[in-house]
C-alpha atoms as a PDB file:
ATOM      1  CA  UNK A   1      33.299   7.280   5.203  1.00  0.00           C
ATOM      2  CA  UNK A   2      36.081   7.038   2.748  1.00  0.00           C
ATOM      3  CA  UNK A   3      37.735   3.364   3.118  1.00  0.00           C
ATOM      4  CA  UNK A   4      40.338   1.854   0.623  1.00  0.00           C
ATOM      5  CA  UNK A   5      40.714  -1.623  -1.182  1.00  0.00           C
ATOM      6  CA  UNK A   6      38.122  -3.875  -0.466  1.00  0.00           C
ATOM      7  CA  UNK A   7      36.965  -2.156   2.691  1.00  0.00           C
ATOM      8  CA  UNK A   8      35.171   0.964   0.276  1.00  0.00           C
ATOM      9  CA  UNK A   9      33.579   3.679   2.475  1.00  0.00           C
ATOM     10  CA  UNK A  10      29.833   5.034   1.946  1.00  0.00           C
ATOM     11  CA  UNK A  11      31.053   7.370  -0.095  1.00  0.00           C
ATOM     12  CA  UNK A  12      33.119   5.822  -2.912  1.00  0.00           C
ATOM     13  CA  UNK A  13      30.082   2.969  -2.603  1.00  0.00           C
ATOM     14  CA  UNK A  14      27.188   5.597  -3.094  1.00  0.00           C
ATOM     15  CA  UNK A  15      29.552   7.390  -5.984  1.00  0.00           C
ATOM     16  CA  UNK A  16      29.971   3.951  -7.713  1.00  0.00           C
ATOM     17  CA  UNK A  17      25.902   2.760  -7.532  1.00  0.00           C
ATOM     18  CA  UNK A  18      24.912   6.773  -9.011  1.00  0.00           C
ATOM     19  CA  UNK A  19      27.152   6.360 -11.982  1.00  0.00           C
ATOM     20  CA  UNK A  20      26.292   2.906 -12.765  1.00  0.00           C
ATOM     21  CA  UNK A  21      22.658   4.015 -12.644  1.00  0.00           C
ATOM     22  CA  UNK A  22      23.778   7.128 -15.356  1.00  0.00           C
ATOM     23  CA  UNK A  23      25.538   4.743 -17.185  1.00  0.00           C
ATOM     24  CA  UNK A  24      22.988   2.020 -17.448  1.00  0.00           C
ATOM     25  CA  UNK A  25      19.980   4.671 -18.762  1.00  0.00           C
ATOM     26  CA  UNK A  26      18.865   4.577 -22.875  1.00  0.00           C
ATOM     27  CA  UNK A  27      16.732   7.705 -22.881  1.00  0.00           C
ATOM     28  CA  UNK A  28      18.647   9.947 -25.214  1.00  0.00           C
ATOM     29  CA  UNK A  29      16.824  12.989 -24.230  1.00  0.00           C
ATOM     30  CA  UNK A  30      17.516  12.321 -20.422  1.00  0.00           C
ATOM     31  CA  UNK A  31      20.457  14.224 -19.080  1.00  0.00           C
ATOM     32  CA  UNK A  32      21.998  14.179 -15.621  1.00  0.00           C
ATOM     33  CA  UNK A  33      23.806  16.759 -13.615  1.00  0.00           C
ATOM     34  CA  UNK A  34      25.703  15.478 -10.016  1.00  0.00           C
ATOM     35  CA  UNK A  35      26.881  17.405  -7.727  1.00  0.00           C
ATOM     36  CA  UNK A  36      27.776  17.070  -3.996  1.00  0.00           C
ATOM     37  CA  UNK A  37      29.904  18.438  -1.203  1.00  0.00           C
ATOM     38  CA  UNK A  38      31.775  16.966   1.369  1.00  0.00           C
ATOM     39  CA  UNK A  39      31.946  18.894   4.977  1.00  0.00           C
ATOM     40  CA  UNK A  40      33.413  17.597   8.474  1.00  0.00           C
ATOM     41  CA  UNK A  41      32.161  19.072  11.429  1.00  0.00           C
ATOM     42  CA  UNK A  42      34.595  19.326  14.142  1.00  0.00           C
ATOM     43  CA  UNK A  43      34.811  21.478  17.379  1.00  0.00           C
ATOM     44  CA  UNK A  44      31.772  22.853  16.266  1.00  0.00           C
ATOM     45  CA  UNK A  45      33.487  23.977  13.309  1.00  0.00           C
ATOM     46  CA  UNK A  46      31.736  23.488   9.391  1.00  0.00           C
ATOM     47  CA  UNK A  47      35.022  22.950   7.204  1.00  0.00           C
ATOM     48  CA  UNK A  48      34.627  22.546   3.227  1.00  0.00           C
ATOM     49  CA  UNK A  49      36.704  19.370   2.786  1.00  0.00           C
ATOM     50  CA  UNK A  50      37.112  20.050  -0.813  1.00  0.00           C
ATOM     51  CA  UNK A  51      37.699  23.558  -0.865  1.00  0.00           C
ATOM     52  CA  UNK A  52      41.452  24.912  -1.049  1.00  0.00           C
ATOM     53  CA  UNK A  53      43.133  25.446   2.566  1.00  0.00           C
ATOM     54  CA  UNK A  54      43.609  29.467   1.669  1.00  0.00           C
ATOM     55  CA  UNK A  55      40.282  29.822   0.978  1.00  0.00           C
ATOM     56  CA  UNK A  56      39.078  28.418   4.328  1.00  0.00           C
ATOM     57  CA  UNK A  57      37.722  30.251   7.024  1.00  0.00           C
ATOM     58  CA  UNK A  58      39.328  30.797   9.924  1.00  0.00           C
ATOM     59  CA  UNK A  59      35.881  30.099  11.915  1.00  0.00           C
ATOM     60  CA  UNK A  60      34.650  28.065   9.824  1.00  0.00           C
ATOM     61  CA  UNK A  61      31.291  28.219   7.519  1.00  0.00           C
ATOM     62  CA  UNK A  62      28.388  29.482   8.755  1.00  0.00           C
ATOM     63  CA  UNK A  63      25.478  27.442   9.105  1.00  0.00           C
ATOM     64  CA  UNK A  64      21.910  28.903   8.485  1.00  0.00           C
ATOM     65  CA  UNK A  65      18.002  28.391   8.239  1.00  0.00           C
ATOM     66  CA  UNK A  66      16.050  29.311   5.449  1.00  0.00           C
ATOM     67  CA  UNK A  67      12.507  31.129   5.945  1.00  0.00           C
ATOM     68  CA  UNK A  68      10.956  27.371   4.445  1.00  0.00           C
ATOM     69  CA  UNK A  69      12.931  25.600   7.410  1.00  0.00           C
ATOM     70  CA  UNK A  70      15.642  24.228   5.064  1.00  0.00           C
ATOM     71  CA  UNK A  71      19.052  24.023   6.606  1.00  0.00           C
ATOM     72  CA  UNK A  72      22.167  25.188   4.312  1.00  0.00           C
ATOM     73  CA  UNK A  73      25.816  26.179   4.932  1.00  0.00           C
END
């Protein structure tokens, strides 16, 4: 997922192509916003990787179902 050197995970790949695409745009009045999140399930546990360890919980987060059928955590 990660990777280092010349072996580059998905993710720092996938970073790298969205900003080049920001970068590379001339429309003036176009504006961008990015944001993502990064979780690891594990023992059916939903962690926040980025989040700080004392504000974790101890179950981990809670995954749910919206009325529309969208999944969130």
């Amino acid at each position: 997922m990660i990777g280092y050197g010349k072996n580059k995970g998905i993710v720092p790949i996938a970073c790298d192509e969205i900003f080049k695409r920001i970068n590379s745009n001339t429309d003036e009045e176009r504006k961008y916003q990015v944001q993502f999140s990064m979780l690891e399930i594990y023992n059916e546990k939903v962690q926040d990787l980025l989040g700080d360890e004392a504000s974790k919980p101890t179950g981990g987060l809670k995954v749910r179902e919206s009325q529309s059928g969208a999944v969130y955590v």
